[in-house]
C-alpha atoms as a PDB file:
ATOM      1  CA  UNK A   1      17.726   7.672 -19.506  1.00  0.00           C
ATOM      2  CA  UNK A   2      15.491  10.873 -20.312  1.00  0.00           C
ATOM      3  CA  UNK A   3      12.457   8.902 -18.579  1.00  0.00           C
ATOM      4  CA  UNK A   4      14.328   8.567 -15.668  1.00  0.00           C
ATOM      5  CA  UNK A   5      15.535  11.852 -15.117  1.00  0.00           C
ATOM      6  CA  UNK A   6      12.571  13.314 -15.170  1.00  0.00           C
ATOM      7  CA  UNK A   7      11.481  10.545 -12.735  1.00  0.00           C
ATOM      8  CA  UNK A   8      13.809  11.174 -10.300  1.00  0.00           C
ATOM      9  CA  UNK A   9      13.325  15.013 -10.715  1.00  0.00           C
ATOM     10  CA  UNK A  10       9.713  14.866 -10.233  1.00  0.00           C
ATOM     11  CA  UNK A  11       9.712  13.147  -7.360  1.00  0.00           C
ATOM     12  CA  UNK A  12       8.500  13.923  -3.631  1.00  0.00           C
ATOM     13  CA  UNK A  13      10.307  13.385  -0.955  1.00  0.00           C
ATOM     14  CA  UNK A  14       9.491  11.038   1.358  1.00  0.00           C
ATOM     15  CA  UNK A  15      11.387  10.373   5.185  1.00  0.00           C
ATOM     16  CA  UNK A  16      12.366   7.316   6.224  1.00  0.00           C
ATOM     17  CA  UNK A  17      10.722   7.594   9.495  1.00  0.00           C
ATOM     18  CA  UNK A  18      11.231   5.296  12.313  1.00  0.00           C
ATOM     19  CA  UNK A  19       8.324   5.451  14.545  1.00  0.00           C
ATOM     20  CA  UNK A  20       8.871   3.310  17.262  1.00  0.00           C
ATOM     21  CA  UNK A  21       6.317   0.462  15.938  1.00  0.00           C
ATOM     22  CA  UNK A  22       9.040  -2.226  15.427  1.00  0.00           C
ATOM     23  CA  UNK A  23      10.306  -4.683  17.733  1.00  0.00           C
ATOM     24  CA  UNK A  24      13.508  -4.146  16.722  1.00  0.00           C
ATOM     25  CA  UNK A  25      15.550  -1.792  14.585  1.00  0.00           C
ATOM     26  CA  UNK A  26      18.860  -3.517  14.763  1.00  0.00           C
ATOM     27  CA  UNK A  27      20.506  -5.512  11.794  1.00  0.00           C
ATOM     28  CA  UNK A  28      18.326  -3.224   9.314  1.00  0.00           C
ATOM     29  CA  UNK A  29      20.767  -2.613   6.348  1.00  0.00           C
ATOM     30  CA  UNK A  30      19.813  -0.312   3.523  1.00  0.00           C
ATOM     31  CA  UNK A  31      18.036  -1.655   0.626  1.00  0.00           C
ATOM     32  CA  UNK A  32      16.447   1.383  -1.626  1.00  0.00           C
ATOM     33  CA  UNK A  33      15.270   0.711  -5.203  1.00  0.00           C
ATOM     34  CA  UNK A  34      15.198   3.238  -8.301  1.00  0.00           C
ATOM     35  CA  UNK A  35      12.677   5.519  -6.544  1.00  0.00           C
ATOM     36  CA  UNK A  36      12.131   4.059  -2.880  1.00  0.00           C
ATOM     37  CA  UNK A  37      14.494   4.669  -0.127  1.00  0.00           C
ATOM     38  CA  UNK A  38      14.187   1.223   2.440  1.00  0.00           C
ATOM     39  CA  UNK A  39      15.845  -0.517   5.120  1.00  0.00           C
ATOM     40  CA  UNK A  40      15.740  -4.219   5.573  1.00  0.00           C
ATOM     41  CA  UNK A  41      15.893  -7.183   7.016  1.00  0.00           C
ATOM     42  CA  UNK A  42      14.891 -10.644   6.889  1.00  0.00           C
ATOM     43  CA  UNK A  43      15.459 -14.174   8.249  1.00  0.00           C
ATOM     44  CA  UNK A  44      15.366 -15.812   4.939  1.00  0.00           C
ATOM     45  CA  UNK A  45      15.353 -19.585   6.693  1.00  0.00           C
ATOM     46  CA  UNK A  46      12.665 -19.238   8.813  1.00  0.00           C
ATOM     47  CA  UNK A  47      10.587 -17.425   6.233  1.00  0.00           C
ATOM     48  CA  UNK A  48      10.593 -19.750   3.974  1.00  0.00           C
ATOM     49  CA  UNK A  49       9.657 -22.131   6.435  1.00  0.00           C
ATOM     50  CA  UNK A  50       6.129 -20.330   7.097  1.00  0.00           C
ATOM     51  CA  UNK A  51       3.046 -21.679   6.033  1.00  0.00           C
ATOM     52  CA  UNK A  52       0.543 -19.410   7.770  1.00  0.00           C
ATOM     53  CA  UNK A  53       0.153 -15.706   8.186  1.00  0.00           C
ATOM     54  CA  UNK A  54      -2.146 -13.504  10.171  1.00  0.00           C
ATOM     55  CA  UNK A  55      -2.671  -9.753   8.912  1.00  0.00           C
ATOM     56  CA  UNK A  56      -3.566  -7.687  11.667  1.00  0.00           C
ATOM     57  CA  UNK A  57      -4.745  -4.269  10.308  1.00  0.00           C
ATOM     58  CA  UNK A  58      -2.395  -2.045   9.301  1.00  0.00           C
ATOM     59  CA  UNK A  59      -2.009   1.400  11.563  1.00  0.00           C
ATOM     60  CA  UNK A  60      -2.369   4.703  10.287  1.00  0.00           C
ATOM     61  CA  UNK A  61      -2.359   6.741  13.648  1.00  0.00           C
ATOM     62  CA  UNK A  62      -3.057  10.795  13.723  1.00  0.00           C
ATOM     63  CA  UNK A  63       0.415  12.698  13.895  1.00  0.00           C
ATOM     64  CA  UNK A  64       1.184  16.214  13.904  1.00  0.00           C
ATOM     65  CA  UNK A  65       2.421  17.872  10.662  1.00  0.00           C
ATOM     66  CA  UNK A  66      -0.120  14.959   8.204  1.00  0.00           C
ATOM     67  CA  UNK A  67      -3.365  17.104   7.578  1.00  0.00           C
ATOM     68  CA  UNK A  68      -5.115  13.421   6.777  1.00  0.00           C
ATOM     69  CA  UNK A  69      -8.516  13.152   8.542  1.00  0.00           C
ATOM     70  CA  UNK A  70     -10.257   9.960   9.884  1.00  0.00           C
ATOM     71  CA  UNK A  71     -11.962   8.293   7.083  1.00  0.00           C
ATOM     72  CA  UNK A  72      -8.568   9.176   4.854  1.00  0.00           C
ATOM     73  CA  UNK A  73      -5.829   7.701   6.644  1.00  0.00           C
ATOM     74  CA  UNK A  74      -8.603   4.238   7.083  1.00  0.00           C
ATOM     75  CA  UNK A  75      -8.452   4.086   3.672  1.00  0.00           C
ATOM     76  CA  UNK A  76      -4.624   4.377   3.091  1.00  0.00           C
ATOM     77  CA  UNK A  77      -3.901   1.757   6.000  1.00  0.00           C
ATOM     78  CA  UNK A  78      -6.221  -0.959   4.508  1.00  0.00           C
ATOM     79  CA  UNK A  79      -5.390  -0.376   0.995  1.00  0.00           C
ATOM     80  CA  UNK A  80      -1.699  -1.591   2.712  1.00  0.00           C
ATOM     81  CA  UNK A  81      -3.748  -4.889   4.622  1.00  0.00           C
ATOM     82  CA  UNK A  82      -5.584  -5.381   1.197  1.00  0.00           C
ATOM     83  CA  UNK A  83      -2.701  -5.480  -0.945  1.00  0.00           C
ATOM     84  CA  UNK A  84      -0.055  -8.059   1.792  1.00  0.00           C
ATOM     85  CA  UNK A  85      -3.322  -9.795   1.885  1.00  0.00           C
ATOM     86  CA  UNK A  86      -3.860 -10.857  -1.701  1.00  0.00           C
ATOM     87  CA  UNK A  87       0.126 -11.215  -2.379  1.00  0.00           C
ATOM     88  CA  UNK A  88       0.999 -12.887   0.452  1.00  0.00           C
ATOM     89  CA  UNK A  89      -2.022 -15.252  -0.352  1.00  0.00           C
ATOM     90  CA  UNK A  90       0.141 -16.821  -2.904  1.00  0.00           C
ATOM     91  CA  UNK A  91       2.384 -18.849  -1.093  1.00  0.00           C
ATOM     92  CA  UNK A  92       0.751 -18.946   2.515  1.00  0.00           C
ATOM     93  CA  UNK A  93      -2.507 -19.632   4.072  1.00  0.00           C
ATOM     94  CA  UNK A  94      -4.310 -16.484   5.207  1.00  0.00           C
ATOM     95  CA  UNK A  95      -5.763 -16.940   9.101  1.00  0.00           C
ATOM     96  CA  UNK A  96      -8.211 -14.705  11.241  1.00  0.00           C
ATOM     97  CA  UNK A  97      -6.855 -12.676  13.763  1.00  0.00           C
ATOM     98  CA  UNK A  98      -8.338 -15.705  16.108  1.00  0.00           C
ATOM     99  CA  UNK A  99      -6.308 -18.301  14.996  1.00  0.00           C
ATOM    100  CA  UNK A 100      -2.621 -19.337  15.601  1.00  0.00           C
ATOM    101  CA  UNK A 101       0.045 -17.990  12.829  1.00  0.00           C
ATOM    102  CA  UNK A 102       3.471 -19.012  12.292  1.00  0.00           C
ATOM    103  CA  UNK A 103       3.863 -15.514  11.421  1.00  0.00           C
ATOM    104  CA  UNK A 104       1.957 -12.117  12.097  1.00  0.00           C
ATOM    105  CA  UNK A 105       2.204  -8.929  10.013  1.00  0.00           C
ATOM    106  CA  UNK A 106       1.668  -5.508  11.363  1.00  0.00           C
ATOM    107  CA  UNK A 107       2.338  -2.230   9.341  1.00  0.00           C
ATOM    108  CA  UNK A 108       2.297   1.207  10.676  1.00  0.00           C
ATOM    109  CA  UNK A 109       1.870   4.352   8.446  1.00  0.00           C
ATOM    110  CA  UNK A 110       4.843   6.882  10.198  1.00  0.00           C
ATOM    111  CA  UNK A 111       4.663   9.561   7.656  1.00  0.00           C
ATOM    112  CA  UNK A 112       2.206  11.298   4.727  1.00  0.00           C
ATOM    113  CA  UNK A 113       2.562  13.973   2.564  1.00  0.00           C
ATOM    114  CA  UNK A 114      -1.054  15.348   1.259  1.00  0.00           C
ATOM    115  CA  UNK A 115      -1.622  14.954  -2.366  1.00  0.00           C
ATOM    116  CA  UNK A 116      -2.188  18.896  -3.512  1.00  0.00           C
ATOM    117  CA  UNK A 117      -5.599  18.654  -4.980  1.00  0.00           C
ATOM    118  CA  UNK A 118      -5.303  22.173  -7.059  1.00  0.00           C
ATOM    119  CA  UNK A 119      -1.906  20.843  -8.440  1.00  0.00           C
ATOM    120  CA  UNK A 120      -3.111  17.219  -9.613  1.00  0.00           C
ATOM    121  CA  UNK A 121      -6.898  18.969 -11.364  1.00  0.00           C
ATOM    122  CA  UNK A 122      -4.241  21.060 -13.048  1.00  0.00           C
ATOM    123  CA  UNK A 123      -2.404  17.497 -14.205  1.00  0.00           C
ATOM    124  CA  UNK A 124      -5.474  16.259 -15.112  1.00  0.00           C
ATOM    125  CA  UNK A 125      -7.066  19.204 -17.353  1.00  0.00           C
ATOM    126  CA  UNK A 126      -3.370  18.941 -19.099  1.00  0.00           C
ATOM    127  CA  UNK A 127      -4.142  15.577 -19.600  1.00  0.00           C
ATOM    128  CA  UNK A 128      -7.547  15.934 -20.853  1.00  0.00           C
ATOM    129  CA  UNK A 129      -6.484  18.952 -23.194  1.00  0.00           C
ATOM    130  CA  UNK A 130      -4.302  16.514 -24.839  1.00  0.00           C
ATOM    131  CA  UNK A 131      -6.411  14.265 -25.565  1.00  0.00           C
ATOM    132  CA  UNK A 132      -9.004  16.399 -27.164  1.00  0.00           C
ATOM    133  CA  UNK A 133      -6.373  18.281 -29.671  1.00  0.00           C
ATOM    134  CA  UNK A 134      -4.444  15.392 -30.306  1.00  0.00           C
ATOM    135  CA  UNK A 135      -6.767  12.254 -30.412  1.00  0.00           C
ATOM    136  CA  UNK A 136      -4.875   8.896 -30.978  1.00  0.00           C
ATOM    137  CA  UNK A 137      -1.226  10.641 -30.807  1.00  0.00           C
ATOM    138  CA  UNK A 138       0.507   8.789 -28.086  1.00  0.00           C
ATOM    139  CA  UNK A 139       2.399  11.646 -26.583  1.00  0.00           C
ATOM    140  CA  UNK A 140       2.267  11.527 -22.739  1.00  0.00           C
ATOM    141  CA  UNK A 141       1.563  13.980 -20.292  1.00  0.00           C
ATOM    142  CA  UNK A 142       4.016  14.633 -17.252  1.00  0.00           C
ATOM    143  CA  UNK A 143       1.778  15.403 -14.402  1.00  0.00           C
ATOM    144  CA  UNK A 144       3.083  18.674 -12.885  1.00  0.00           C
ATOM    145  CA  UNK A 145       5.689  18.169 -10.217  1.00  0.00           C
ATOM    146  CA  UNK A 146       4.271  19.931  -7.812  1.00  0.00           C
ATOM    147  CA  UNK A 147       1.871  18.976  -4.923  1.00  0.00           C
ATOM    148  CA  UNK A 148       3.029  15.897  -4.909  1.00  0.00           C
ATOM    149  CA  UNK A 149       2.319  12.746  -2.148  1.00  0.00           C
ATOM    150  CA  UNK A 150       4.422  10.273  -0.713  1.00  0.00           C
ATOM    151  CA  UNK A 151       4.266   7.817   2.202  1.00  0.00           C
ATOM    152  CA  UNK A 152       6.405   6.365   4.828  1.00  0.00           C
ATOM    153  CA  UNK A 153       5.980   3.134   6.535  1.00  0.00           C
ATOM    154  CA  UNK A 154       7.442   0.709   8.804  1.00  0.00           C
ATOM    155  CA  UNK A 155       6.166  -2.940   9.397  1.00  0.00           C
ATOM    156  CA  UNK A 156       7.424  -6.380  10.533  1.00  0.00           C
ATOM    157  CA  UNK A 157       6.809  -9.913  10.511  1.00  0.00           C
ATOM    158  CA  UNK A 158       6.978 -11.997  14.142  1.00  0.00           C
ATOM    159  CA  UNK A 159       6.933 -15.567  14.501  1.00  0.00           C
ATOM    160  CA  UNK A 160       4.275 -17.060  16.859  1.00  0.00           C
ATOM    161  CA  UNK A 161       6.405 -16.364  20.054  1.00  0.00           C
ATOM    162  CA  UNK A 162       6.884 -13.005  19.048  1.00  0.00           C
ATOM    163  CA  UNK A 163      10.646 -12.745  17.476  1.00  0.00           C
ATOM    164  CA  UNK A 164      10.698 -10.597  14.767  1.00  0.00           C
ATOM    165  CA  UNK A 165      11.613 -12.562  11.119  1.00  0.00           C
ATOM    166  CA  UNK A 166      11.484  -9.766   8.868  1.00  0.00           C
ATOM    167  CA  UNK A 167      11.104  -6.105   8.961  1.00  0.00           C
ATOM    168  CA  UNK A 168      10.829  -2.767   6.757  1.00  0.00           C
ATOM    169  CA  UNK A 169      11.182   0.577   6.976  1.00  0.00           C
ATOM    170  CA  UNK A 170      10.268   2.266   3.813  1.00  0.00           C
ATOM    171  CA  UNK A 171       9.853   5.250   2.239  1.00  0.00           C
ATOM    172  CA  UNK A 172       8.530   6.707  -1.599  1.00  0.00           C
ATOM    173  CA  UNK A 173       7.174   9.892  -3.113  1.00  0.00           C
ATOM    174  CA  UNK A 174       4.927   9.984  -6.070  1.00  0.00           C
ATOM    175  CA  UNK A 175       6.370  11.289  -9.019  1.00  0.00           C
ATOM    176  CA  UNK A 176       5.877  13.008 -12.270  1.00  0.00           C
ATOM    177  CA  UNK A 177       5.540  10.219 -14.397  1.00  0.00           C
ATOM    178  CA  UNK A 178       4.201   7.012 -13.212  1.00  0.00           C
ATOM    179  CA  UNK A 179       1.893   8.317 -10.636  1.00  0.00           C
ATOM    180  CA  UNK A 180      -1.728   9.426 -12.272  1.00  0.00           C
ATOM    181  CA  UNK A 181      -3.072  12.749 -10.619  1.00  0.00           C
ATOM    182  CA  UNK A 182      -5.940  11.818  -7.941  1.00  0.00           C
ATOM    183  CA  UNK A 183      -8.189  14.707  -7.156  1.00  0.00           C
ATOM    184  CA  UNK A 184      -7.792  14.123  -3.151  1.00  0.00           C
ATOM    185  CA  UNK A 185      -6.179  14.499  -0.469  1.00  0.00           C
ATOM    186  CA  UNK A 186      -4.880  11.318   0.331  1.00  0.00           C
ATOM    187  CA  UNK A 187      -4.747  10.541  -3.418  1.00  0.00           C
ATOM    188  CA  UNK A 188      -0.941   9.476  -3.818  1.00  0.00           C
ATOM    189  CA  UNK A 189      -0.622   8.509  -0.416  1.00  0.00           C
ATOM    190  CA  UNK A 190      -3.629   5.346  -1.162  1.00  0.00           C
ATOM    191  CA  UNK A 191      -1.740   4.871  -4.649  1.00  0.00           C
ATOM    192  CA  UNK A 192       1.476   4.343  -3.158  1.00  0.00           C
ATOM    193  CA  UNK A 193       0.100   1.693  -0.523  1.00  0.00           C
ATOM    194  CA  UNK A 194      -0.021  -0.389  -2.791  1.00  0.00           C
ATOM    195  CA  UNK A 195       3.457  -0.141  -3.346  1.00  0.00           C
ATOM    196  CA  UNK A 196       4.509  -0.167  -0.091  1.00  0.00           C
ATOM    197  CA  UNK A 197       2.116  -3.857  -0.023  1.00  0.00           C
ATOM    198  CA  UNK A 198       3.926  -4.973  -3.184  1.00  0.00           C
ATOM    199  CA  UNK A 199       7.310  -3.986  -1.437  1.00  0.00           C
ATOM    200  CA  UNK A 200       7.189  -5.784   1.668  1.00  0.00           C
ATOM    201  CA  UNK A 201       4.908  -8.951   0.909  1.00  0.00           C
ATOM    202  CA  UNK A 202       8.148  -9.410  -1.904  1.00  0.00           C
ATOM    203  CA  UNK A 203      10.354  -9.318   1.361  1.00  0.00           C
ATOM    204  CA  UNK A 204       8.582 -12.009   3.799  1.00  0.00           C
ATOM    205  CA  UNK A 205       7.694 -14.173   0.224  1.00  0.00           C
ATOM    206  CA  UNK A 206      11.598 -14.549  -0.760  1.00  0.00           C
ATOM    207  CA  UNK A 207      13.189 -13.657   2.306  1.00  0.00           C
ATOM    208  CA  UNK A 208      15.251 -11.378  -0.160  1.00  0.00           C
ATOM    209  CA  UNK A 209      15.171  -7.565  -1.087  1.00  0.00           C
ATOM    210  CA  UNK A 210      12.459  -6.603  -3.110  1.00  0.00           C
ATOM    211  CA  UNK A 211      14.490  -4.320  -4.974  1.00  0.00           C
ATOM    212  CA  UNK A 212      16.231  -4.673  -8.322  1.00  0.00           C
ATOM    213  CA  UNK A 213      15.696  -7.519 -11.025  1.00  0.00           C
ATOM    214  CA  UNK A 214      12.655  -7.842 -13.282  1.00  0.00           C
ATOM    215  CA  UNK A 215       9.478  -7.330 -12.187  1.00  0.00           C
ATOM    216  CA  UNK A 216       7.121 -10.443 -12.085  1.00  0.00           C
ATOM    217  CA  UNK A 217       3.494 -11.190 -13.913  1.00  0.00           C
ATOM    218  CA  UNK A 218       0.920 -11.219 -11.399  1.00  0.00           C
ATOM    219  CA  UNK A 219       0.115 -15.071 -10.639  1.00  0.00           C
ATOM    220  CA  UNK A 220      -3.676 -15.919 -12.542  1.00  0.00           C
ATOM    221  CA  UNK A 221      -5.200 -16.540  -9.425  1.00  0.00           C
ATOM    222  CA  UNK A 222      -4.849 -12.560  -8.617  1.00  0.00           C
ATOM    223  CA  UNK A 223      -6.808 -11.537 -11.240  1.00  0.00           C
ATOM    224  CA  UNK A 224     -10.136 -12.364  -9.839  1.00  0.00           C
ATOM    225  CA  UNK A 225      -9.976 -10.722  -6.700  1.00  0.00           C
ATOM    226  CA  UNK A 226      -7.976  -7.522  -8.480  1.00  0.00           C
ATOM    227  CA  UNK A 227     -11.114  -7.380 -10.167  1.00  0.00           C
ATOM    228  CA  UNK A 228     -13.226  -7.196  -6.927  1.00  0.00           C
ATOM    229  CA  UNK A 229     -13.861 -10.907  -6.937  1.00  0.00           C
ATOM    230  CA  UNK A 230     -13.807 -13.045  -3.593  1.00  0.00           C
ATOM    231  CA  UNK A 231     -10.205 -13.189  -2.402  1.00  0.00           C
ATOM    232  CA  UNK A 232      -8.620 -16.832  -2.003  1.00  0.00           C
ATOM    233  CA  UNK A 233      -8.897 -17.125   2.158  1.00  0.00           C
ATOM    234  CA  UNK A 234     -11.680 -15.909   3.433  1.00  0.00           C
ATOM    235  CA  UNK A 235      -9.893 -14.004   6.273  1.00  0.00           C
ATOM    236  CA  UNK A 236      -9.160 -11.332   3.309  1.00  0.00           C
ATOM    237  CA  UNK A 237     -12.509 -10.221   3.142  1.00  0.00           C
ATOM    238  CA  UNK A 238     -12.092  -8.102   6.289  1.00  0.00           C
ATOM    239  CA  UNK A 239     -10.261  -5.745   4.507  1.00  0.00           C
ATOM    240  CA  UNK A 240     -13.040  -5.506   1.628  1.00  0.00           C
ATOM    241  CA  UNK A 241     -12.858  -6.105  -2.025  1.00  0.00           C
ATOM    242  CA  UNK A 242     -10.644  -4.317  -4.290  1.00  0.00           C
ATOM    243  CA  UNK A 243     -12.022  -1.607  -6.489  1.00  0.00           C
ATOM    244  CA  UNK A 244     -11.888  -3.363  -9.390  1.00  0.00           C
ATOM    245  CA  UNK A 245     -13.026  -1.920 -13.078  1.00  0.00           C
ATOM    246  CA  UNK A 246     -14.757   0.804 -11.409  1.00  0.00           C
ATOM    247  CA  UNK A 247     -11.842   1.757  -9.633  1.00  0.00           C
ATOM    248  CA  UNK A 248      -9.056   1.736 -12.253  1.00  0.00           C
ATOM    249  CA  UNK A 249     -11.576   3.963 -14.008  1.00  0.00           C
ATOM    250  CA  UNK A 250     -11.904   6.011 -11.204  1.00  0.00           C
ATOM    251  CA  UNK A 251      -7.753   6.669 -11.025  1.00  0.00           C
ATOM    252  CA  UNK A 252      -7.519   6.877 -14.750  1.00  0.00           C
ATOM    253  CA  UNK A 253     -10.245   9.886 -14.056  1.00  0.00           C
ATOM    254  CA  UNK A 254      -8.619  11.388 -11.232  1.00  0.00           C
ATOM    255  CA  UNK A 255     -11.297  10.718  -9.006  1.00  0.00           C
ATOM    256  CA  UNK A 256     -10.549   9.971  -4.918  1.00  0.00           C
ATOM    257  CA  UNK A 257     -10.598   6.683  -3.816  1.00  0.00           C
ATOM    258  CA  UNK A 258     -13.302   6.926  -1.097  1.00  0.00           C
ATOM    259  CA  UNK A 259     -15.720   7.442  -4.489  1.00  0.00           C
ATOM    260  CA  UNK A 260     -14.838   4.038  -5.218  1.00  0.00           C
ATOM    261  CA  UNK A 261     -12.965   2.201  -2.744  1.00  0.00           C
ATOM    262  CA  UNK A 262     -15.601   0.827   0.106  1.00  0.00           C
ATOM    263  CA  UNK A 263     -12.636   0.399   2.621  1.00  0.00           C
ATOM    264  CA  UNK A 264     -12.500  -2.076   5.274  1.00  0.00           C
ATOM    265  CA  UNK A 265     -15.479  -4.449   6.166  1.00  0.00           C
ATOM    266  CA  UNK A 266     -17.465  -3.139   9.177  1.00  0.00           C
ATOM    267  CA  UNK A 267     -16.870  -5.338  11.921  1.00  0.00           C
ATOM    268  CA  UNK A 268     -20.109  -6.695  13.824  1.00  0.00           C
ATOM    269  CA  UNK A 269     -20.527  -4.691  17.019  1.00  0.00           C
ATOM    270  CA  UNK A 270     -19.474  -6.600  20.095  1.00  0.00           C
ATOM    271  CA  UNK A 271     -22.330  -7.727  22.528  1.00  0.00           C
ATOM    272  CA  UNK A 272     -22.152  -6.525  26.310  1.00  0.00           C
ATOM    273  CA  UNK A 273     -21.946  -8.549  28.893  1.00  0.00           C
ATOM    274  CA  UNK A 274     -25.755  -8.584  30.364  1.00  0.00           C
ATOM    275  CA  UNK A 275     -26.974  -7.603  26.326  1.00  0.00           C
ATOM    276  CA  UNK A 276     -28.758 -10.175  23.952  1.00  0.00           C
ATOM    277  CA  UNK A 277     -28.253  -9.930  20.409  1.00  0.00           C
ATOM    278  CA  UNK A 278     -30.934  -8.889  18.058  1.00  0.00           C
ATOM    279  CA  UNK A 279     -32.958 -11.416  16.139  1.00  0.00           C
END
């Protein structure tokens, strides 16, 4: 109980934006977990039914009031296509954006609060203070509850003729305790992506809320790609490889994710019309 209060109390607030991305936004009923505030809903039936899924890339367009340049919000958005990718890899077959899908995913980033960088170097030195005057003594460190992240999102599943089967809108903050300090400003914001991933590929897998209950063990076949190994369809690779070693180091370290997270695969340049390609 004293873990969770101070969970709850530090905790940023996050909105649960609706941004106009959905095809719908009736039948959504609320659906929000111990720290995530979410609205749901899903056509269990026809879900289940799915065997393949495209992943179109996940949206992280520039709003007023997010102070997230260019190359941050790109890696926030695809550390959301990364993350459906790999999970939702373990029940269906993952297609190219070319080929028919009995389902499409498409995720749009409505709302991000910056991670404050002075706040989470502050976290960190705690951290590292710790562990130099008490070496081996398992005592954790809170990180400071201010200047703290979050992320809203919204995102939906549609069938092949377009009817939407299952849909999201959801919201978290990072908070004091399970969230480690990242040195950047999009720091909690690409943490909690993979959250917001976790979340929603839960929701088209089951056709249920992805709230409550146990949590599951990762299946085996995650562990290779986790680890920045080849993912299981090759369609995944256009979102890159995870970070691997190198980048649970990196988090552990406080260190931002563009110093270890490549991002998205750069797409070959289309060829004009009139223009030969280079030999």
């Amino acid at each position: 109980m004293a873990s969770l209060t101070l969970i709850l109390a530090g905790c940023a607030a996050a909105p649960l934006d609706r941004a106009g991305s959905l095809r719908s936004y009736d039948r959504l009923s609320e659906a929000d977990g111990l720290v995530t505030k979410a609205q749901i809903r899903a056509s269990k039936k026809d879900l289940l039914a799915a065997k393949t899924v495209r992943i179109a890339p996940a949206m992280f367009p520039a709003r007023a009031g997010v102070p997230l340049n260019e190359k941050e919000r790109a890696l926030v958005a695809n550390a959301i296509s990364r993350e459906l990718c790999l999970r939702l890899s373990e029940k269906f077959r993952i297609v190219s954006s070319d080929d028919d899908a009995d389902l499409t995913i498409q995720a749009t980033v409505t709302h991000a609060t910056p991670t404050g960088e002075t706040a989470a170097g502050a976290s960190k030195a705690a951290a590292v203070a710790k562990t130099v005057a008490l070496p081996g003594v398992p005592v954790p460190v809170p990180r400071l509850p201010v200047g703290l992240g979050s992320l809203s999102v919204e995102a939906e599943a549609r069938d092949f003729a377009g009817f939407q089967k299952a849909a999201m809108v959801w919201a978290r903050g990072a908070n004091s305790i399970t969230n480690s300090p990242r040195i950047a400003n999009e720091g909690d914001a690409y943490d909690l992506a993979s959250d917001f991933g976790a979340d929603f590929s839960k929701l088209v897998l089951t056709g249920e809320s992805p709230f409550g209950g146990l949590p599951a063990l990762p299946p085996v076949e995650s562990v290779g790609p986790r680890f920045g190994g080849a993912p299981k369809y090759v369609a995944c690779e256009q979102f890159g490889r995870f970070p691997g070693v190198t980048g649970f180091v990196g988090q552990q370290l406080g260190m931002p994710p563009s110093w270890t997270d490549s991002g998205a695969k750069p797409q070959p340049t289309p060829i004009n019309e009139g223009q030969t390609a280079s030999r």
